[in-house]
N, C-alpha and C. Protein backbone atom coordinates (compact mmCIF):
# COMPACT_ATOMS: atom_id res chain seq x y z
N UNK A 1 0.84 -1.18 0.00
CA UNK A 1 0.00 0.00 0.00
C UNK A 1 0.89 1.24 0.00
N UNK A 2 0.47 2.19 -0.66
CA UNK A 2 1.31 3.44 -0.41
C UNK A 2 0.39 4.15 -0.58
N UNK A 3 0.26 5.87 0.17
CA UNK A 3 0.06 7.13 -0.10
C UNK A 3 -0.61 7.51 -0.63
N UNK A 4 -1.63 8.15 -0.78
CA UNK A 4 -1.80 8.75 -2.29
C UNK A 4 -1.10 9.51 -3.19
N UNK A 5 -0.65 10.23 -2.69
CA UNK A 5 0.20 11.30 -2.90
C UNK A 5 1.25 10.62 -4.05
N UNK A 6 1.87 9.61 -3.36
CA UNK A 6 2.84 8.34 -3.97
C UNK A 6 2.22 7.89 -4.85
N UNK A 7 0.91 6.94 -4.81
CA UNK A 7 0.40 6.73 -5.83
C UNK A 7 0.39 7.10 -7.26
N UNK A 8 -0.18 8.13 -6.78
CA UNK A 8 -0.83 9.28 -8.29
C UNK A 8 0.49 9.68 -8.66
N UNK A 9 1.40 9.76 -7.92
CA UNK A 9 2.44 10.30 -8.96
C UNK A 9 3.38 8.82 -9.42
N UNK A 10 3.18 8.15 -9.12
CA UNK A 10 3.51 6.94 -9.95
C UNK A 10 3.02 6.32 -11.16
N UNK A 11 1.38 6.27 -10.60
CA UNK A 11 0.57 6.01 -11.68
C UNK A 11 0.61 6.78 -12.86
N UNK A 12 0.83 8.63 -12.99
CA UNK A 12 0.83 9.16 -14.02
C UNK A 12 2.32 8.80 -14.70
N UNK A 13 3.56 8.52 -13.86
CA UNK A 13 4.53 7.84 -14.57
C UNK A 13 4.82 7.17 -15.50
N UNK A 14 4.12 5.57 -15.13
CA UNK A 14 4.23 4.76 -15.53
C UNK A 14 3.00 4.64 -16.74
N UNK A 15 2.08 5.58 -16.65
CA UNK A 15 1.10 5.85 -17.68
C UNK A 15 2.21 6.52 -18.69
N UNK A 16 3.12 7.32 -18.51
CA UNK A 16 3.93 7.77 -19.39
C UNK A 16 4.62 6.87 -20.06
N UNK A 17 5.43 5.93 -19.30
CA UNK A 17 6.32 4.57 -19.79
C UNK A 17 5.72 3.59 -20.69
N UNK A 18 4.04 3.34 -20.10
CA UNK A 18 3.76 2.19 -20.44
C UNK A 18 3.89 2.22 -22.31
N UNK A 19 3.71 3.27 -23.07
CA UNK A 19 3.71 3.03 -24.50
C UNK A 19 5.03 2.67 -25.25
N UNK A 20 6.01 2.90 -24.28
CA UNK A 20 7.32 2.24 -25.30
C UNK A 20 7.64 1.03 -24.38
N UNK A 21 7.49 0.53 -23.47
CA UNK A 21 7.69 -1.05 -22.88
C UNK A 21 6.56 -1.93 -23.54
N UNK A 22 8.28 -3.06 -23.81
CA UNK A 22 7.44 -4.47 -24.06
C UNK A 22 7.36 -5.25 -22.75
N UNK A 23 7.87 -5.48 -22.24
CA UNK A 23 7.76 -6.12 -20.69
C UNK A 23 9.00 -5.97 -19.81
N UNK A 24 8.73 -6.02 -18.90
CA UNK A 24 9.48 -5.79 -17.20
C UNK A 24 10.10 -7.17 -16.98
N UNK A 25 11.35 -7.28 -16.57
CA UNK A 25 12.22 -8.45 -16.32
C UNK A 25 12.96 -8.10 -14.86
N UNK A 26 12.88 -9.52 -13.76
CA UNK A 26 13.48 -8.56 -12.75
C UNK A 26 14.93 -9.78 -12.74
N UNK A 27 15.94 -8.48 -12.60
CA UNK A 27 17.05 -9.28 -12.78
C UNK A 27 17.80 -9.84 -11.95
N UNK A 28 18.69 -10.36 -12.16
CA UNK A 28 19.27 -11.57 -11.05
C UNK A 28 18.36 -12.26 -9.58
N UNK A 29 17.14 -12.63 -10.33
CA UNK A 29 16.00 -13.10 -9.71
C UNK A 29 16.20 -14.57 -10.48
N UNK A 30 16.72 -15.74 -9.15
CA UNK A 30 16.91 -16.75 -9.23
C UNK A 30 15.66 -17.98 -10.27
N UNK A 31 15.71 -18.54 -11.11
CA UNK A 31 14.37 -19.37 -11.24
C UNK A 31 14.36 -20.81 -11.00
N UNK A 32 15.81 -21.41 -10.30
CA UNK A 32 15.70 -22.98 -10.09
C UNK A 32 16.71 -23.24 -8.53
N UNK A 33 16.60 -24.32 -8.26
CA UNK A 33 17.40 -24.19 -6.95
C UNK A 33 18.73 -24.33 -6.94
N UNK A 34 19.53 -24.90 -8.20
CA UNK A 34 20.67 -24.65 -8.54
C UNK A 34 20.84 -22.73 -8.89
N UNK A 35 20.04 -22.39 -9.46
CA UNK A 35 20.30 -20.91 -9.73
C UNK A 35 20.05 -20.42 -8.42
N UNK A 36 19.35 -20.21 -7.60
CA UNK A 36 19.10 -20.26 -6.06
C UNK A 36 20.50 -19.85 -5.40
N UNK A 37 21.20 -20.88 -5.49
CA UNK A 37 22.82 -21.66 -5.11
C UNK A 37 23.83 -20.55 -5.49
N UNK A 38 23.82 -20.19 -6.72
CA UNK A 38 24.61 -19.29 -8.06
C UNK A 38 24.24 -18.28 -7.38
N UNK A 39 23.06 -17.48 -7.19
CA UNK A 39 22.46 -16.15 -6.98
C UNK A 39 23.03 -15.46 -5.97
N UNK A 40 23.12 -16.90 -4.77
CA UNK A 40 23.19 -16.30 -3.29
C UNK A 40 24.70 -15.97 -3.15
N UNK A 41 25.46 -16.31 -4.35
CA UNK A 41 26.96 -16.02 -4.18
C UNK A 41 27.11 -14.91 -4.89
N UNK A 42 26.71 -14.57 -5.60
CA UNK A 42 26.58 -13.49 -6.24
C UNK A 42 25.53 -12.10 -6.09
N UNK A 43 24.56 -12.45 -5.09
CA UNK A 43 23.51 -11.23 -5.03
C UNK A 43 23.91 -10.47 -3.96
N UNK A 44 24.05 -9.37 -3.77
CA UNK A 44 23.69 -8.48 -2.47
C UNK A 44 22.65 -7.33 -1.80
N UNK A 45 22.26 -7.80 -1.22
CA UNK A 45 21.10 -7.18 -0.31
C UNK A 45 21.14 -7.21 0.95
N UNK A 46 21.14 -5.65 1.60
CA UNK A 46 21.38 -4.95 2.98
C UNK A 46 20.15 -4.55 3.01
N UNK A 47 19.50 -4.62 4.47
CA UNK A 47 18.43 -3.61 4.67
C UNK A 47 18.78 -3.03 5.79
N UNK A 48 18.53 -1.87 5.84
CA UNK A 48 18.51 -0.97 7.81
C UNK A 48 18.15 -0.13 7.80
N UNK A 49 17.62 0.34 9.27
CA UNK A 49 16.70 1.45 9.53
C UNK A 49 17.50 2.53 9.48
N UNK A 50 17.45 3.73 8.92
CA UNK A 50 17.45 5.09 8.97
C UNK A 50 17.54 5.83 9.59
N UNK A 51 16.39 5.68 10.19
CA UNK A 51 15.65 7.39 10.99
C UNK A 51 14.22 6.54 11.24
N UNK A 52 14.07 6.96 12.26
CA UNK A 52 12.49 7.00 12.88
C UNK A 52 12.55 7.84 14.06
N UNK A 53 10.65 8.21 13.68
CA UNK A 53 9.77 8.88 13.97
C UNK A 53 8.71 8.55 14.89
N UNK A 54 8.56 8.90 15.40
CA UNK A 54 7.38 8.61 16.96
C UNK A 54 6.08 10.19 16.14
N UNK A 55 5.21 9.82 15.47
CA UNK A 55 5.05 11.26 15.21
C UNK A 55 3.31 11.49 15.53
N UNK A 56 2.49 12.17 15.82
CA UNK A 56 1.53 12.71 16.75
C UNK A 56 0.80 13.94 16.47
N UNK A 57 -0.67 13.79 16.01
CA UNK A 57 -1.49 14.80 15.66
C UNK A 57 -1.71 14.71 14.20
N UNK A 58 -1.00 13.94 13.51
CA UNK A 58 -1.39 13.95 12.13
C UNK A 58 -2.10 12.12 11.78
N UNK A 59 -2.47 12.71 10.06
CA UNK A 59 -3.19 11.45 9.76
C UNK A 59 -2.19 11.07 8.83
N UNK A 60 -2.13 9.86 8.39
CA UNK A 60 -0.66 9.10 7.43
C UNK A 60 -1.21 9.37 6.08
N UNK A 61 -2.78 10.03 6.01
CA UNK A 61 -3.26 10.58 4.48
C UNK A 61 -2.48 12.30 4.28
N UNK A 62 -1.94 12.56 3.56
CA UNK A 62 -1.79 13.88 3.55
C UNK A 62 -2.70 15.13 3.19
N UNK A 63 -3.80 14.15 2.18
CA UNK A 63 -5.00 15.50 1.86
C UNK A 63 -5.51 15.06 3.20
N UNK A 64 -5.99 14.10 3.88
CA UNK A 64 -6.81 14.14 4.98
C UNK A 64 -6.13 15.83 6.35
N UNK A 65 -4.90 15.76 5.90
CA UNK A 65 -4.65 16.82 7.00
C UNK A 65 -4.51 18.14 6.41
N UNK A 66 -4.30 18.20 4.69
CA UNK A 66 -4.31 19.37 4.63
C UNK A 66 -5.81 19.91 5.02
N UNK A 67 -7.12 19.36 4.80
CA UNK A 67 -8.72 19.70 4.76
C UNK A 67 -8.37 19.69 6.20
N UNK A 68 -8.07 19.16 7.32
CA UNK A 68 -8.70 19.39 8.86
C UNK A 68 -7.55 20.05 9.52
N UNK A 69 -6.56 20.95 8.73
CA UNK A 69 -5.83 21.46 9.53
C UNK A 69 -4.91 21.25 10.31
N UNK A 70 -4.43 19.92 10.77
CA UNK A 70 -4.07 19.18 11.57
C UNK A 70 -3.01 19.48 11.88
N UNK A 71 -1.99 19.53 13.69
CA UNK A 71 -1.31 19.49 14.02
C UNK A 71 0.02 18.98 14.16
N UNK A 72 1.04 18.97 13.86
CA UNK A 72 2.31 17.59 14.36
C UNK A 72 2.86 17.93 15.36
N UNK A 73 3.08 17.22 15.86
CA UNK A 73 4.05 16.92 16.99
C UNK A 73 4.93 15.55 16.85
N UNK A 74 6.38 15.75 16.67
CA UNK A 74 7.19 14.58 16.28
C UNK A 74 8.87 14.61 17.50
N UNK A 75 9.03 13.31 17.42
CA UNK A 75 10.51 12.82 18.14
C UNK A 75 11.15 12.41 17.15
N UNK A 76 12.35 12.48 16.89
CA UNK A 76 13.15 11.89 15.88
C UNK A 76 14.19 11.61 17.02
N UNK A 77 15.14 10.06 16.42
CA UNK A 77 15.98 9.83 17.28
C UNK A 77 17.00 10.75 18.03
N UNK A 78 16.96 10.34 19.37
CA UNK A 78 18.37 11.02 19.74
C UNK A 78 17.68 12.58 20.27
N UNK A 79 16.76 13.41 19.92
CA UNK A 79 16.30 14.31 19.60
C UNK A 79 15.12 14.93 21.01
N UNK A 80 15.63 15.60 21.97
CA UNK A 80 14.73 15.97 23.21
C UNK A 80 13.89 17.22 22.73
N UNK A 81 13.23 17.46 21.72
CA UNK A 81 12.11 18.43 21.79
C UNK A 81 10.97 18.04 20.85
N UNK A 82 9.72 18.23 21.25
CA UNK A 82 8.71 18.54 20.44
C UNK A 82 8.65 19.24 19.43
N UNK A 83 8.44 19.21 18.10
CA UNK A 83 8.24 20.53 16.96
C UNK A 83 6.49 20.76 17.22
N UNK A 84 6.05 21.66 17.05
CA UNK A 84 4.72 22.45 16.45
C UNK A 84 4.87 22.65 15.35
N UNK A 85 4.05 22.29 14.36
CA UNK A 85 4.31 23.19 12.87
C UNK A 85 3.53 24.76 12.67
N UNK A 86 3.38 25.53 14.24
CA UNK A 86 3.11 26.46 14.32
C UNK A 86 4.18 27.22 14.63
N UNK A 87 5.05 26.75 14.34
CA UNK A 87 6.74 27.31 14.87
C UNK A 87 6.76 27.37 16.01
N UNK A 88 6.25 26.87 16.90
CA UNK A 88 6.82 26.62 18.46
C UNK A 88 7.39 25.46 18.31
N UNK A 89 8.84 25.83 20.02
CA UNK A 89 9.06 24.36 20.12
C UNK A 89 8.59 24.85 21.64
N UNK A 90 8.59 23.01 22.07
CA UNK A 90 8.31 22.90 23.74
C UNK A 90 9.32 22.14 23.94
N UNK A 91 10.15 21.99 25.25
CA UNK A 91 10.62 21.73 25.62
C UNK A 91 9.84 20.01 26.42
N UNK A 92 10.99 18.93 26.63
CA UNK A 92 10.44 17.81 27.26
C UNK A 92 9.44 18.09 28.20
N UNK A 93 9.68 18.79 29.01
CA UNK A 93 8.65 19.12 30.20
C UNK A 93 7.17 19.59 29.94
N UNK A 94 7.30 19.83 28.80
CA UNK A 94 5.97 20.83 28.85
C UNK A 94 5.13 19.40 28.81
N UNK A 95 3.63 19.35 29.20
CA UNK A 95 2.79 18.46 29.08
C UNK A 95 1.74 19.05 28.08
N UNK A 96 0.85 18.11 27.37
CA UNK A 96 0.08 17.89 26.48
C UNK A 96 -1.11 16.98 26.89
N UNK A 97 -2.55 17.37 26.32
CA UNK A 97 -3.65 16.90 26.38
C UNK A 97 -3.35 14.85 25.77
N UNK A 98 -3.83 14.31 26.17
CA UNK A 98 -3.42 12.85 25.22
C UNK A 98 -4.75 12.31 24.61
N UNK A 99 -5.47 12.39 25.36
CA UNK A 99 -6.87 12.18 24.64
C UNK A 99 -6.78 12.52 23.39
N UNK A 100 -7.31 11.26 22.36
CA UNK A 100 -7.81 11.63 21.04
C UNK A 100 -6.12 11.95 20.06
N UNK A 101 -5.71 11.82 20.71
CA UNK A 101 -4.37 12.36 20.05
C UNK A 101 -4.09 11.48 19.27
N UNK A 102 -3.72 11.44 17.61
CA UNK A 102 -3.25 10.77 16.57
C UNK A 102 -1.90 10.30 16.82
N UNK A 103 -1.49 9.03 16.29
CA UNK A 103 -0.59 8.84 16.66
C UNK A 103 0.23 7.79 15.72
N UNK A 104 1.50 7.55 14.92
CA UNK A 104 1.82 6.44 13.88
C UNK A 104 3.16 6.66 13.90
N UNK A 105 4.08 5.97 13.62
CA UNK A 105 5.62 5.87 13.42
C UNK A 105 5.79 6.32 12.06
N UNK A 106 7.09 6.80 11.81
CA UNK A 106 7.76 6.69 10.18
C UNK A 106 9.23 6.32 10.78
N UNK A 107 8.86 5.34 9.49
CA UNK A 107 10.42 4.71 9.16
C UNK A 107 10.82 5.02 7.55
N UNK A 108 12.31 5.47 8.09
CA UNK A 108 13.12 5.12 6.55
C UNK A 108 14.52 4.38 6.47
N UNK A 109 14.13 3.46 5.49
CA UNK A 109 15.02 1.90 5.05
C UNK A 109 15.93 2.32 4.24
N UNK A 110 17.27 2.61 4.48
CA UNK A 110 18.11 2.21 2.87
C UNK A 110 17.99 0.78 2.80
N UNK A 111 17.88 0.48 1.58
CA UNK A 111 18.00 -0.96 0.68
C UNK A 111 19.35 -1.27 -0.23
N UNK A 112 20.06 -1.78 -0.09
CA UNK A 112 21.59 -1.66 -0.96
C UNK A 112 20.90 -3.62 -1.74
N UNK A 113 20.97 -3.37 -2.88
CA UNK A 113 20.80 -4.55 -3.42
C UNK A 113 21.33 -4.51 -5.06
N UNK A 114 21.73 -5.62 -5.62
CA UNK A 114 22.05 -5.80 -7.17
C UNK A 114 20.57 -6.34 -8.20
N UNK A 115 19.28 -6.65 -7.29
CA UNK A 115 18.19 -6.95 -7.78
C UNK A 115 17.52 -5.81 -8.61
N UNK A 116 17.24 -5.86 -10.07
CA UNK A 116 16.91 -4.49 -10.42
C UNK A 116 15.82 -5.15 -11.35
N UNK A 117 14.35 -3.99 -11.33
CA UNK A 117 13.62 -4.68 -12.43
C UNK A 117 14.19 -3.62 -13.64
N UNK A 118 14.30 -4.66 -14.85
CA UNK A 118 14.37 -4.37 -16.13
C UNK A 118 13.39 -3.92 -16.95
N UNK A 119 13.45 -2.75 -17.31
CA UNK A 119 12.81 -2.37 -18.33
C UNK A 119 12.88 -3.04 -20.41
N UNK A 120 12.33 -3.68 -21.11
CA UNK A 120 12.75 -3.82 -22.17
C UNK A 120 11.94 -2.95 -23.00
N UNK A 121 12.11 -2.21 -23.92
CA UNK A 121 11.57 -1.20 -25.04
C UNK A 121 11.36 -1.99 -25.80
N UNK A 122 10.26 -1.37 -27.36
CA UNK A 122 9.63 -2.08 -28.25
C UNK A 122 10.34 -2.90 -29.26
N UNK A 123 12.22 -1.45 -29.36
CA UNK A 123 12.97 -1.75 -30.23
C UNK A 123 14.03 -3.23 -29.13
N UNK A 124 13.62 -3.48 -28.19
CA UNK A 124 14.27 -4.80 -27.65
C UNK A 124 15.77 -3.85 -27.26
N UNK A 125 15.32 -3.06 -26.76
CA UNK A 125 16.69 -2.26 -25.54
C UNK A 125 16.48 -2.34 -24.50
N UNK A 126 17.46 -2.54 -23.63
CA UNK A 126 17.49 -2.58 -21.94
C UNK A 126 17.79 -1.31 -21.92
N UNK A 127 17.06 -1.26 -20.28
CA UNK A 127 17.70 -0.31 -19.45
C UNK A 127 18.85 -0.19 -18.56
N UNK A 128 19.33 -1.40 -18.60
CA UNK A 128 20.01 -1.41 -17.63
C UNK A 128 21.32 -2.07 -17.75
N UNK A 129 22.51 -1.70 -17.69
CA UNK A 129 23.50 -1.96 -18.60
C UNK A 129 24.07 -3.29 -17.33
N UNK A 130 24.50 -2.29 -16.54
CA UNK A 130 25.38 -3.40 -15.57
C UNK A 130 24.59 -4.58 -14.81
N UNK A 131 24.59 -5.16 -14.85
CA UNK A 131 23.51 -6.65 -13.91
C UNK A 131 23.98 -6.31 -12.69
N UNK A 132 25.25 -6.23 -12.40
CA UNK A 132 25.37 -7.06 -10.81
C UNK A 132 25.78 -5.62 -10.15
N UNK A 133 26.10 -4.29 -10.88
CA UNK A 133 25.97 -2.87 -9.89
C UNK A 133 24.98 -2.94 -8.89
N UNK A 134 25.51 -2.38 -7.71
CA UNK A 134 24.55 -2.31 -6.47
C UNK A 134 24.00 -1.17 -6.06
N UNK A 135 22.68 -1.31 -6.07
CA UNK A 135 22.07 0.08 -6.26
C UNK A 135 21.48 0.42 -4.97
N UNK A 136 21.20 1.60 -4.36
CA UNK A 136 20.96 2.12 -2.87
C UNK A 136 19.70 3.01 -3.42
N UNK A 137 18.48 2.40 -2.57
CA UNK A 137 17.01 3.00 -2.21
C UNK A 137 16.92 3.34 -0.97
N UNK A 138 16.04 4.31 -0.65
CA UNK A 138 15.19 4.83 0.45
C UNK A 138 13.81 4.64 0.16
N UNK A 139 13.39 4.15 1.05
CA UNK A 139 11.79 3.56 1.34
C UNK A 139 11.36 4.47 2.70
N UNK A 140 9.94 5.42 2.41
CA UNK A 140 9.87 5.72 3.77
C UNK A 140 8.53 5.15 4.19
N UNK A 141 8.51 4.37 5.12
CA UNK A 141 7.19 3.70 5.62
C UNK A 141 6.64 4.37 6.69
N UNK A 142 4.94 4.41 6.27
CA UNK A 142 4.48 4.87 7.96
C UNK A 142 3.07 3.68 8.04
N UNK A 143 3.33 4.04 9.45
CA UNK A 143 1.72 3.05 10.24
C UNK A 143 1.72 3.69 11.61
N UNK A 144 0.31 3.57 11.72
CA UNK A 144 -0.83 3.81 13.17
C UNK A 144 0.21 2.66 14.14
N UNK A 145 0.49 3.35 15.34
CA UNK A 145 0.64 2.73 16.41
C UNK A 145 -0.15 2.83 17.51
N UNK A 146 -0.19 1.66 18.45
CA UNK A 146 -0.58 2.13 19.60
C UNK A 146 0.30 1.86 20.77
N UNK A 147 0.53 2.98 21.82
CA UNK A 147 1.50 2.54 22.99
C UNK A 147 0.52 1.75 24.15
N UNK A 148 1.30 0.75 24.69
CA UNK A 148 0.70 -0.01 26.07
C UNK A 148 0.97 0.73 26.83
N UNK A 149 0.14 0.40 27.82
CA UNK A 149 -0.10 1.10 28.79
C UNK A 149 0.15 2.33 29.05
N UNK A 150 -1.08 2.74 28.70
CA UNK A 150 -0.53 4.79 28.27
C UNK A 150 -1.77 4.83 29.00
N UNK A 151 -2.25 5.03 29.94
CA UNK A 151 -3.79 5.71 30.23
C UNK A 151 -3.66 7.42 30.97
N UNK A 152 -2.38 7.53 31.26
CA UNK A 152 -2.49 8.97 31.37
C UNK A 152 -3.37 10.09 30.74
N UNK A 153 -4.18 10.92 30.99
CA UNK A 153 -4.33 12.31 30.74
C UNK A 153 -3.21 12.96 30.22
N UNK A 154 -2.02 13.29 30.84
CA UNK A 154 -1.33 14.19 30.00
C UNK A 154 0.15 13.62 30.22
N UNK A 155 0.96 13.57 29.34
CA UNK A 155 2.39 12.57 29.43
C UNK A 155 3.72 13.54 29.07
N UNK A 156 4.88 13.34 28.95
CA UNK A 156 5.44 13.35 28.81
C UNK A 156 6.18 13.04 27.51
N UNK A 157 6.60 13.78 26.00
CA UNK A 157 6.73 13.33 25.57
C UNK A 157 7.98 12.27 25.17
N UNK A 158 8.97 12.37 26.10
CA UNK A 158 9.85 11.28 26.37
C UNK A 158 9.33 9.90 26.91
N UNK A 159 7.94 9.75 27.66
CA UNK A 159 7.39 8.94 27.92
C UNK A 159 7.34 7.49 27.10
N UNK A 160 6.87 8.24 25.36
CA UNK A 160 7.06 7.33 24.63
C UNK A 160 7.22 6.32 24.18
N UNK A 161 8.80 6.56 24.78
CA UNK A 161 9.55 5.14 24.76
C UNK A 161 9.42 3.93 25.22
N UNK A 162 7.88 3.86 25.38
CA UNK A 162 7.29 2.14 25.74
C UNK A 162 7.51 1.14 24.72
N UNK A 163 5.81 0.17 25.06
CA UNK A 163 6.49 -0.82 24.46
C UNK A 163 4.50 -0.20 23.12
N UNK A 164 5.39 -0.98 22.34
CA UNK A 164 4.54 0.22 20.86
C UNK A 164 4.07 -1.00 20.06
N UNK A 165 2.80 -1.03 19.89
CA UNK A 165 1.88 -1.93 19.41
C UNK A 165 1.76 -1.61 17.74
N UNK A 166 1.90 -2.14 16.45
CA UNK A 166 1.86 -1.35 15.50
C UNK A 166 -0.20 -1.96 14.91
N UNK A 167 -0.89 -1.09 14.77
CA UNK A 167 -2.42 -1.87 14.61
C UNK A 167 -2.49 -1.22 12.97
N UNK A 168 -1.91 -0.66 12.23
CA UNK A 168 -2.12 -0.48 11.07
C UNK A 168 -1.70 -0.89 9.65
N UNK A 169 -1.84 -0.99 8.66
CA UNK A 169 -1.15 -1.92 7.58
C UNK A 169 -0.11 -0.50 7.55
N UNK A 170 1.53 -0.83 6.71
CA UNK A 170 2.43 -0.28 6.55
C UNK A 170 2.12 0.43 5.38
N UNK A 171 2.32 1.43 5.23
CA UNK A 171 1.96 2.58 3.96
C UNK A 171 3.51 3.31 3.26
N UNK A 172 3.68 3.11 2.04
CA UNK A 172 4.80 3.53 1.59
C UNK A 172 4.40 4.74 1.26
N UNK A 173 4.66 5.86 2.21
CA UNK A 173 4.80 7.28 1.59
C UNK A 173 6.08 8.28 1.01
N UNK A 174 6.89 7.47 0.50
CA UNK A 174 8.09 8.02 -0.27
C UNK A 174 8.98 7.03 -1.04
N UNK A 175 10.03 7.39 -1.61
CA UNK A 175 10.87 6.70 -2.75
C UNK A 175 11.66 7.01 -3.00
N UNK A 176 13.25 7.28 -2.54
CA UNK A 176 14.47 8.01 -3.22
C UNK A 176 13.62 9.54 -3.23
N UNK A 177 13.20 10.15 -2.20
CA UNK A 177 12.91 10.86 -2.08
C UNK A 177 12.27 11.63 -2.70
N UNK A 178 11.41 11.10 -3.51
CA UNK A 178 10.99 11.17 -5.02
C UNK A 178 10.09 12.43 -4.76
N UNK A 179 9.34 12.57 -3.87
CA UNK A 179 8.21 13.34 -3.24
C UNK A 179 9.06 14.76 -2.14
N UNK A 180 10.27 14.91 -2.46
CA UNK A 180 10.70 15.54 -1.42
C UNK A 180 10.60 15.19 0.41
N UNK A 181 9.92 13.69 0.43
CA UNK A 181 9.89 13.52 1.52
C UNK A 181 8.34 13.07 2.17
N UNK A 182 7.86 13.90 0.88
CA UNK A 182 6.40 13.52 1.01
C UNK A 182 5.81 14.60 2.47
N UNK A 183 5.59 15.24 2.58
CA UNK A 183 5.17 15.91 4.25
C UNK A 183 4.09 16.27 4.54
N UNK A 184 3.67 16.06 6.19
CA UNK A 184 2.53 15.59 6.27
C UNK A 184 2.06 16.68 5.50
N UNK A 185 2.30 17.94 6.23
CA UNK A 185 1.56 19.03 5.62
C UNK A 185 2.22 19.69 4.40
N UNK A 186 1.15 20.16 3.42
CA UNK A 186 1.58 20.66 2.37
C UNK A 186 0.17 21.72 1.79
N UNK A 187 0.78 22.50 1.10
CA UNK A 187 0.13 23.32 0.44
C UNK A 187 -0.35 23.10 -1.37
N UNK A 188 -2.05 22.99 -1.55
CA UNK A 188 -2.20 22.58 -2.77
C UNK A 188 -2.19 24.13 -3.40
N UNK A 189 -1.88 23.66 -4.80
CA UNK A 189 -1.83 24.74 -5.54
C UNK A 189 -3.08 24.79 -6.40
């Protein structure tokens, strides 16, 4: 699942592409268990986390918050203050209402891998010259969390750092930063 935002600008993409592709090939994608064998000596693929986000007051739709106005409040690692996107900051101490309060993680993945899908054109050209070059993505994922045992009225936002239930499907809202980042809030033109 991803975004809308992500979506639509993919979809008009690949609406662009689709008239000169003959078909998509994904490469050094094993097809027998001897090739299996071959692949795994030859393929490379890293995954690791980035950066994450504890982030609060927004919805993981982005038109949903530009229409209701909506607030953020975010932690990024390592990182002791609250932002407002009203240009305040608060300091750890300050307390906050918790009731009703929105609430979802973002994560972002570099991916280092030699797996690439292939493009082939009508005239039978690749895209892609080198096979086994290793190519580096950013994936930024978000989902609805919920923290245990939170029944406080008003917390602390260092509090946080419990233990964090994830209750939502994972939503890809970015790509090699394709979207600038994608943010919650934005201005339509």
């Amino acid at each position: 699942m991803c975004e809308n935002n992500l979506y639509h600008d993919i979809d008009d993409t690949l609406g662009e592409l689709n008239a000169d592709i003959l078909a998509l090939q994904l490469i050094n994608e094993p097809n027998s268990d001897i090739e299996i064998q071959e692949q795994l000596q030859k393929s490379h693929t890293s995954i690791q986390i980035v950066d994450a986000k504890q982030i609060m007051g927004l919805y993981i739709s982005r038109h949903k918050n530009y229409h209701e106005d909506s607030v953020e409040y975010y932690k990024g690692i390592g990182e002791s203050k609250i932002y407002k996107c009203a240009s305040k900051t608060f300091q750890n101490s300050c307390k906050y209402s918790f009731n009703g309060f929105l609430k979802h993680i973002e994560l972002l993945i570099r991916i280092d891998t030699n797996a690439k899908l292939d493009i082939i054109k009508l005239d039978k050209s690749r895209t892609i010259k080198d096979q086994q070059a290793i190519e580096t993505h950013y994936v930024k994922f978000e989902s609805k969390i919920h923290i245990e045992n939170f029944d406080e009225e008003y917390f602390l936002f260092d509090e946080l750092d419990k233990d964090i239930e994830f209750v939502g499907h994972w939503m890809i809202t970015d790509i090699d930063n394709h979207l600038l980042g994608n943010p919650h809030q934005y201005l339509q033109l």
